[in-house]
Protein backbone atom coordinates (compact mmCIF):
# COMPACT_ATOMS: atom_id res chain seq x y z
CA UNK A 1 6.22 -8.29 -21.72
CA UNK A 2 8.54 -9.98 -19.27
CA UNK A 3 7.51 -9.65 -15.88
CA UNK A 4 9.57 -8.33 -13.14
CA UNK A 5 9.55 -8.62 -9.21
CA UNK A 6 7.62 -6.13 -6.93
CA UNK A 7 9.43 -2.79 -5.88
CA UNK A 8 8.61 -3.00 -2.38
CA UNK A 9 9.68 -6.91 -2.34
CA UNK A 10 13.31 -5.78 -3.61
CA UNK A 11 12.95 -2.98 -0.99
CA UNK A 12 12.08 -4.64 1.80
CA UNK A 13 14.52 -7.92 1.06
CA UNK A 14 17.49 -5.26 1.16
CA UNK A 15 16.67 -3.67 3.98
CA UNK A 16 16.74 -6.91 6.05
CA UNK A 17 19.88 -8.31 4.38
CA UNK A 18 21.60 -4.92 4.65
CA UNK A 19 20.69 -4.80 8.36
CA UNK A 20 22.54 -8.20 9.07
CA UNK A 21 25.00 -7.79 7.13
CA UNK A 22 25.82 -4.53 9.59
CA UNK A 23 24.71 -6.03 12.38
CA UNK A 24 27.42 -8.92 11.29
CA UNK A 25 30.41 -6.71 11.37
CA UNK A 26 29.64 -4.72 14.27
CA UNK A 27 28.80 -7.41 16.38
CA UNK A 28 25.02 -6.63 16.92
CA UNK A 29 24.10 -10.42 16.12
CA UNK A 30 22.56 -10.67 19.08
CA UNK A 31 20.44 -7.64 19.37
CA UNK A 32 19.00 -7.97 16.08
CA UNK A 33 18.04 -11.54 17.07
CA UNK A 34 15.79 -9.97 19.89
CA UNK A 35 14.61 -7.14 17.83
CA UNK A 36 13.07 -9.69 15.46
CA UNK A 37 11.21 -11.14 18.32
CA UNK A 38 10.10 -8.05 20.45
CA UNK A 39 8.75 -6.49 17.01
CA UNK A 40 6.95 -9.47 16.23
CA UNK A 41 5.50 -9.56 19.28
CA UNK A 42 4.72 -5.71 19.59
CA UNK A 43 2.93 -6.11 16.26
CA UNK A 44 0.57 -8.96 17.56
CA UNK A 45 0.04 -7.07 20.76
CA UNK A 46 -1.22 -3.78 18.64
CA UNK A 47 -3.46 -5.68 16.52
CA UNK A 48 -5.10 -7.37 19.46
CA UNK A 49 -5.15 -3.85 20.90
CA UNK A 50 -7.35 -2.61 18.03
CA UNK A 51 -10.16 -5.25 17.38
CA UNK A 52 -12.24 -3.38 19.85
CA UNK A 53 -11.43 0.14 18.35
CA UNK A 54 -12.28 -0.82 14.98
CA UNK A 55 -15.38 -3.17 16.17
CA UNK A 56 -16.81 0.23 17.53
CA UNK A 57 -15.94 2.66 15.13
CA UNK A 58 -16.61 0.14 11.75
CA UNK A 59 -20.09 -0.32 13.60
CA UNK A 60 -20.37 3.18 14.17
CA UNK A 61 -19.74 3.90 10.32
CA UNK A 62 -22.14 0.98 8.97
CA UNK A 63 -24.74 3.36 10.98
CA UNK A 64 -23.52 6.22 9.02
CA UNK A 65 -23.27 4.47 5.74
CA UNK A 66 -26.80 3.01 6.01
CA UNK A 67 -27.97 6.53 6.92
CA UNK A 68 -27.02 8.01 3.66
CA UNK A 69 -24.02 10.29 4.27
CA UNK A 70 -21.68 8.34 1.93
CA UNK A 71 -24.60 9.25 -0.94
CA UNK A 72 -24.86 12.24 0.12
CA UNK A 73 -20.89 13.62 0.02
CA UNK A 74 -21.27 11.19 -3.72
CA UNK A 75 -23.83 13.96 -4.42
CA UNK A 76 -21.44 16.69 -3.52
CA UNK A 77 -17.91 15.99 -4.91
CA UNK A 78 -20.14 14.93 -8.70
CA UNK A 79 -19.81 18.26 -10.16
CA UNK A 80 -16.35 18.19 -9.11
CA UNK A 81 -15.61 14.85 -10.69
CA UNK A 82 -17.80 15.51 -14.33
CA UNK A 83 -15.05 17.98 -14.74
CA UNK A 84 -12.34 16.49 -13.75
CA UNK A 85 -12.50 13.21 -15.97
CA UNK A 86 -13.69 14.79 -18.93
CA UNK A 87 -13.06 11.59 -20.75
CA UNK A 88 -15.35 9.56 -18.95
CA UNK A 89 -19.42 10.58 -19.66
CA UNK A 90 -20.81 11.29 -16.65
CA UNK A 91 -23.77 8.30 -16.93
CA UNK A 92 -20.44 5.93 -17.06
CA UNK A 93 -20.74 2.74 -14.52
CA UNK A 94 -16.87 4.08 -13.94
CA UNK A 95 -18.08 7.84 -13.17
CA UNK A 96 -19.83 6.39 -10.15
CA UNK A 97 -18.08 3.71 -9.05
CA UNK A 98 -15.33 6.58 -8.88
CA UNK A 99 -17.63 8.91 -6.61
CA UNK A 100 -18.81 6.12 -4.39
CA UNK A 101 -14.87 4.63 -4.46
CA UNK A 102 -13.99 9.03 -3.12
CA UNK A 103 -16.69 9.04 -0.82
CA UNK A 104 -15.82 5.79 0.97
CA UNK A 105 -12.33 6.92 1.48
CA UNK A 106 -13.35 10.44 2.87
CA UNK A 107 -14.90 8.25 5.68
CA UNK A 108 -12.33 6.11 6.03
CA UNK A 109 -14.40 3.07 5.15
CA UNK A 110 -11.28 1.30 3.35
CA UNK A 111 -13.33 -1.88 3.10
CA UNK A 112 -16.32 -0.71 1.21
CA UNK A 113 -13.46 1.71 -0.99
CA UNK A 114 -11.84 -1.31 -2.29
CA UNK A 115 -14.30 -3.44 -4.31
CA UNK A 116 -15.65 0.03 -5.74
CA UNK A 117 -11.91 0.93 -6.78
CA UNK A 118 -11.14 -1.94 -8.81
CA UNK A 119 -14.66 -1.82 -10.22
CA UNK A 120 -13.73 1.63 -11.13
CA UNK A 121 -10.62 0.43 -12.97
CA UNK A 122 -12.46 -2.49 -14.97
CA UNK A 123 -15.00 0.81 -16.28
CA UNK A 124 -12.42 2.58 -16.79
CA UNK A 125 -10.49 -0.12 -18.98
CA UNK A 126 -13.44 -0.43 -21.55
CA UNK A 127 -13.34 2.97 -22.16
CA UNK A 128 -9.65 2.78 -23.16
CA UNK A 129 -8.66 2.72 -27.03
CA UNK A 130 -5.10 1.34 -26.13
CA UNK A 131 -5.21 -1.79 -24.24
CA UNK A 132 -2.47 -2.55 -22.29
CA UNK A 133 -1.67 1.33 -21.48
CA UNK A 134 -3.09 3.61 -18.80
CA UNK A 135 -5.40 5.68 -19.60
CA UNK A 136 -5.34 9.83 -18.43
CA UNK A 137 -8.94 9.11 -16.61
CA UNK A 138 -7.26 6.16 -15.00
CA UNK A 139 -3.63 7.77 -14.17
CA UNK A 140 -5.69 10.48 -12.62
CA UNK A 141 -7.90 8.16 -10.48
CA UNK A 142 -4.69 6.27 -9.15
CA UNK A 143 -3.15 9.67 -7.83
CA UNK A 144 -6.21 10.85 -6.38
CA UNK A 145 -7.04 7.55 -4.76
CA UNK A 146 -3.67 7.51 -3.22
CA UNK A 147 -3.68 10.80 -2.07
CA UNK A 148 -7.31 10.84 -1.00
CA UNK A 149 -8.87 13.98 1.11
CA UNK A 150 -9.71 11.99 4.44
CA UNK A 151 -12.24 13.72 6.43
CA UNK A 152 -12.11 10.94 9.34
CA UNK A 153 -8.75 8.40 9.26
CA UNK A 154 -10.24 5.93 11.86
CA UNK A 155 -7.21 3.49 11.37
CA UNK A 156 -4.13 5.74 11.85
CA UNK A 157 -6.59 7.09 14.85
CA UNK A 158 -7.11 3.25 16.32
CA UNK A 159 -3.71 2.60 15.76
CA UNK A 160 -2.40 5.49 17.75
CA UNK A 161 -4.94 4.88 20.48
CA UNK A 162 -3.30 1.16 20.57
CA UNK A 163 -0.17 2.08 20.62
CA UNK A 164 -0.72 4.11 24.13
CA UNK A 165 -1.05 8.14 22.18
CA UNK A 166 -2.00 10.61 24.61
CA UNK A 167 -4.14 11.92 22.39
CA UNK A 168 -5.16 9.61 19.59
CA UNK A 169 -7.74 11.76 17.51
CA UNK A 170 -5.15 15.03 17.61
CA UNK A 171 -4.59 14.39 13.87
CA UNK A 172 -8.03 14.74 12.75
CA UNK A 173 -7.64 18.26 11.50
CA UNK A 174 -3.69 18.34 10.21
CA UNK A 175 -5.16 14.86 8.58
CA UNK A 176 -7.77 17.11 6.66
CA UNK A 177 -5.24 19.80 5.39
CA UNK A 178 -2.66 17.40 4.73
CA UNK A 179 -4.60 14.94 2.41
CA UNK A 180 -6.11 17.96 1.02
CA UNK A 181 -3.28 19.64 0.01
CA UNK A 182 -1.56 16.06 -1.28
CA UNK A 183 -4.96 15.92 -3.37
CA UNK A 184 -4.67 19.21 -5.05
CA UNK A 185 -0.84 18.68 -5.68
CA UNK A 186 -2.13 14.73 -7.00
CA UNK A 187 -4.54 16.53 -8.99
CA UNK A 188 -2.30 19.51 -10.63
CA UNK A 189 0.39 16.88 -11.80
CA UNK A 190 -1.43 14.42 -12.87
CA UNK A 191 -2.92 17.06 -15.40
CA UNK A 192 0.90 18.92 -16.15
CA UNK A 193 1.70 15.15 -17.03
CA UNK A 194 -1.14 13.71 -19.20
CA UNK A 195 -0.97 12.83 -22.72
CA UNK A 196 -2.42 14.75 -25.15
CA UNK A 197 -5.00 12.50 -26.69
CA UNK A 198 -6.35 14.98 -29.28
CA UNK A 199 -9.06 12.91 -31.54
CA UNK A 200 -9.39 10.35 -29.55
CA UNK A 201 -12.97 9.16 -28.99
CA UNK A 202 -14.12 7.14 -25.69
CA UNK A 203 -15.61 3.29 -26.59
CA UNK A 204 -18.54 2.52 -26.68
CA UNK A 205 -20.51 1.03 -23.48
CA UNK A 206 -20.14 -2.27 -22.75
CA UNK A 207 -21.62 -4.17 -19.51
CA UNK A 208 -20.21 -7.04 -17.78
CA UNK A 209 -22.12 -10.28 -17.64
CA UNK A 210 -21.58 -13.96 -18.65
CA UNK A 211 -19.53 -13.27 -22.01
CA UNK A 212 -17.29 -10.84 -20.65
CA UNK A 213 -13.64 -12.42 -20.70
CA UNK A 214 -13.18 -10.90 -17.00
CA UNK A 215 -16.04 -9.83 -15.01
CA UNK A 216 -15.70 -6.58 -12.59
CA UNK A 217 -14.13 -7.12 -9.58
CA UNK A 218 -12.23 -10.42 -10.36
CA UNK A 219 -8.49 -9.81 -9.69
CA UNK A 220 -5.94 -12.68 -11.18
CA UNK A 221 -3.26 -13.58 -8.23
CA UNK A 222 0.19 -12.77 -9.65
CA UNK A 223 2.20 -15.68 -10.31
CA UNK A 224 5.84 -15.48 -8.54
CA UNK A 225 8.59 -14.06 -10.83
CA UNK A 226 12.11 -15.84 -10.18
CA UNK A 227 15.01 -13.17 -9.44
CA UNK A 228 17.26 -12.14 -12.74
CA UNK A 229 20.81 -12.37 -12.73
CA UNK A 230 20.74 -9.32 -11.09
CA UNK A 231 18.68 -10.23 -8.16
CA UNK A 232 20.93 -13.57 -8.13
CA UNK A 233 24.16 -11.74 -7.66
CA UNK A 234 22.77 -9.59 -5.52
CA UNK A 235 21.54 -12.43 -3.11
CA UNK A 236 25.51 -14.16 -3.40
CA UNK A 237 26.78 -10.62 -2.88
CA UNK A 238 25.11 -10.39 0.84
CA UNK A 239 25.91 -13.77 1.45
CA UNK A 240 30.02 -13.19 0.73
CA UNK A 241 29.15 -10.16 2.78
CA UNK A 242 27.79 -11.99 5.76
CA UNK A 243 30.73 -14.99 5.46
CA UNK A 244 33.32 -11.87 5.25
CA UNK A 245 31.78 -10.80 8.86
CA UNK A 246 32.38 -13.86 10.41
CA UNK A 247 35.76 -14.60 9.04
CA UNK A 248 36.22 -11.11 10.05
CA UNK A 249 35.47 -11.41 13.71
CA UNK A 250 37.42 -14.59 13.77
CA UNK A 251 40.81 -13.17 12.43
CA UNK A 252 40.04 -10.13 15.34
CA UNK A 253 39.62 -12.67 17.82
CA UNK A 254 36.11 -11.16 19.04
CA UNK A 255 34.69 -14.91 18.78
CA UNK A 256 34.45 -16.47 22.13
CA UNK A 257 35.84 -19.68 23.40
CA UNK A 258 35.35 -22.58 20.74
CA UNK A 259 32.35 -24.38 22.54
CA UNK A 260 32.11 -22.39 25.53
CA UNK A 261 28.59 -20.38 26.57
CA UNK A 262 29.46 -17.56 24.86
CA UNK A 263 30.14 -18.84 21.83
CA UNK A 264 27.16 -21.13 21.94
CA UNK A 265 25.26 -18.16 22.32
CA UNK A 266 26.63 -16.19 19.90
CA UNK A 267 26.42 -19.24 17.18
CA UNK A 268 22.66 -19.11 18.34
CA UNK A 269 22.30 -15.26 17.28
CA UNK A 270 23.98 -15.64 14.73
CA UNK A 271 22.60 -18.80 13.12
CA UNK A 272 19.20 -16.92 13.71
């Protein structure tokens, strides 16, 4: 299978390009120049801003952690779970890495969500007849995962509280009744679109340990995928865009005096 670039990569690389490219034509060189900068330096001032937020309330939830409520909302969304993933028995590693993967969410503990995640996903896997191809049990996982009931969203909290919010914990309830109703609508698709997997039986139980080919929780970094001819004429396309701009503002005569301030400033923005 050939691999191809991230989504969000492409995304994110037109975006910028298609914002100088504009910025090019309508003479905005400059002002995108400092937008760069004061956004760079906006996003290092709200992540300084945080450190003591999180410090308290990550401190605050190791208390709660240690005190058993994540084992004891595990306890409470099982039922639930058993018959949701029919698929998976319910004495599967995967079952409760699953529940303890939920349960960490619900408290916003995103650290102690991830490793259980991916663990959940290697389980998962050796339960799968078809390598290679997403299972129903897994499919279902991902969209609840992503969707995830959050009964206390300490980051988007922390961040408003950095970024100067009036009221930074005002979204604790429409946070409850939004990811809950994103769940159930996660949760009712992901069924209308499963495949019908009449016959098939689940593999047998397998543990990871020293002969395993890849042991739970190992991720391989992705190796970087050159652009296709697409990408590649894309790329040339922006940059005949951004040459057209300049020859552009040069035919208008909007280009200052050849070597005076202005256009030494206005080389600057524009080489930036």
């Amino acid at each position: 299978m050939t691999d191809k670039p991230s989504a969000i990569n492409i995304v994110w690389f037109s975006m910028i390009m298609l914002a100088t490219v504009v910025a090019a034509y309508n003479g905005k060189m400059g002002e995108i120049t400092s937008a760069s900068f004061d956004s760079a330096r906006a996003a290092v001032t709200l992540a300084i801003g945080l450190i003591g937020p999180m410090a308290l309330w990550l401190g605050i939830m190791k208390v709660v952690e240690e005190g058993g409520l994540m084992r004891i909302i595990a306890r409470a969304i099982r039922p639930v779970m058993v018959r949701l993933f029919p698929d998976v028995p319910s004495d599967h590693p995967a079952m409760s890495a699953m529940i303890m993967n939920m349960a960490a969410n619900m408290l916003g503990l995103g650290n102690a969500a991830t490793p259980m995640g991916i663990k959940a996903m290697h389980e998962l896997d050796k339960l799968n007849t078809e390598k290679g191809t997403a299972t129903n049990a897994m499919c279902l996982f991902l969209a609840i995962n992503t969707s995830s009931v959050t009964l206390l969203p300490l980051g988007v909290i922390n961040i408003r509280a950095g970024a100067g919010a009036a009221n930074p914990s005002a979204i604790l309830v429409p946070s409850m009744l939004a990811t809950a109703c994103s769940t159930v609508i996660a949760i009712l698709i992901a069924k209308l679109l499963a495949r019908k997997t009449a016959g098939a039986s689940p593999a047998p139980l397998s543990k990871s340990g020293p002969g395993s080919s890849q042991p739970a929780g190992d991720t391989k970094k992705p190796d970087l995928v050159p652009p296709g001819w697409v990408g590649k004429g894309l790329v040339w396309l922006f940059i005949l865009a951004f040459l057209g701009a300049i020859a552009g503002r040069i035919v208008r005569g909007n280009m200052p005096a050849l070597f005076g301030p202005q256009f030494l400033t206005s080389l600057s923005n524009w080489l930036m």
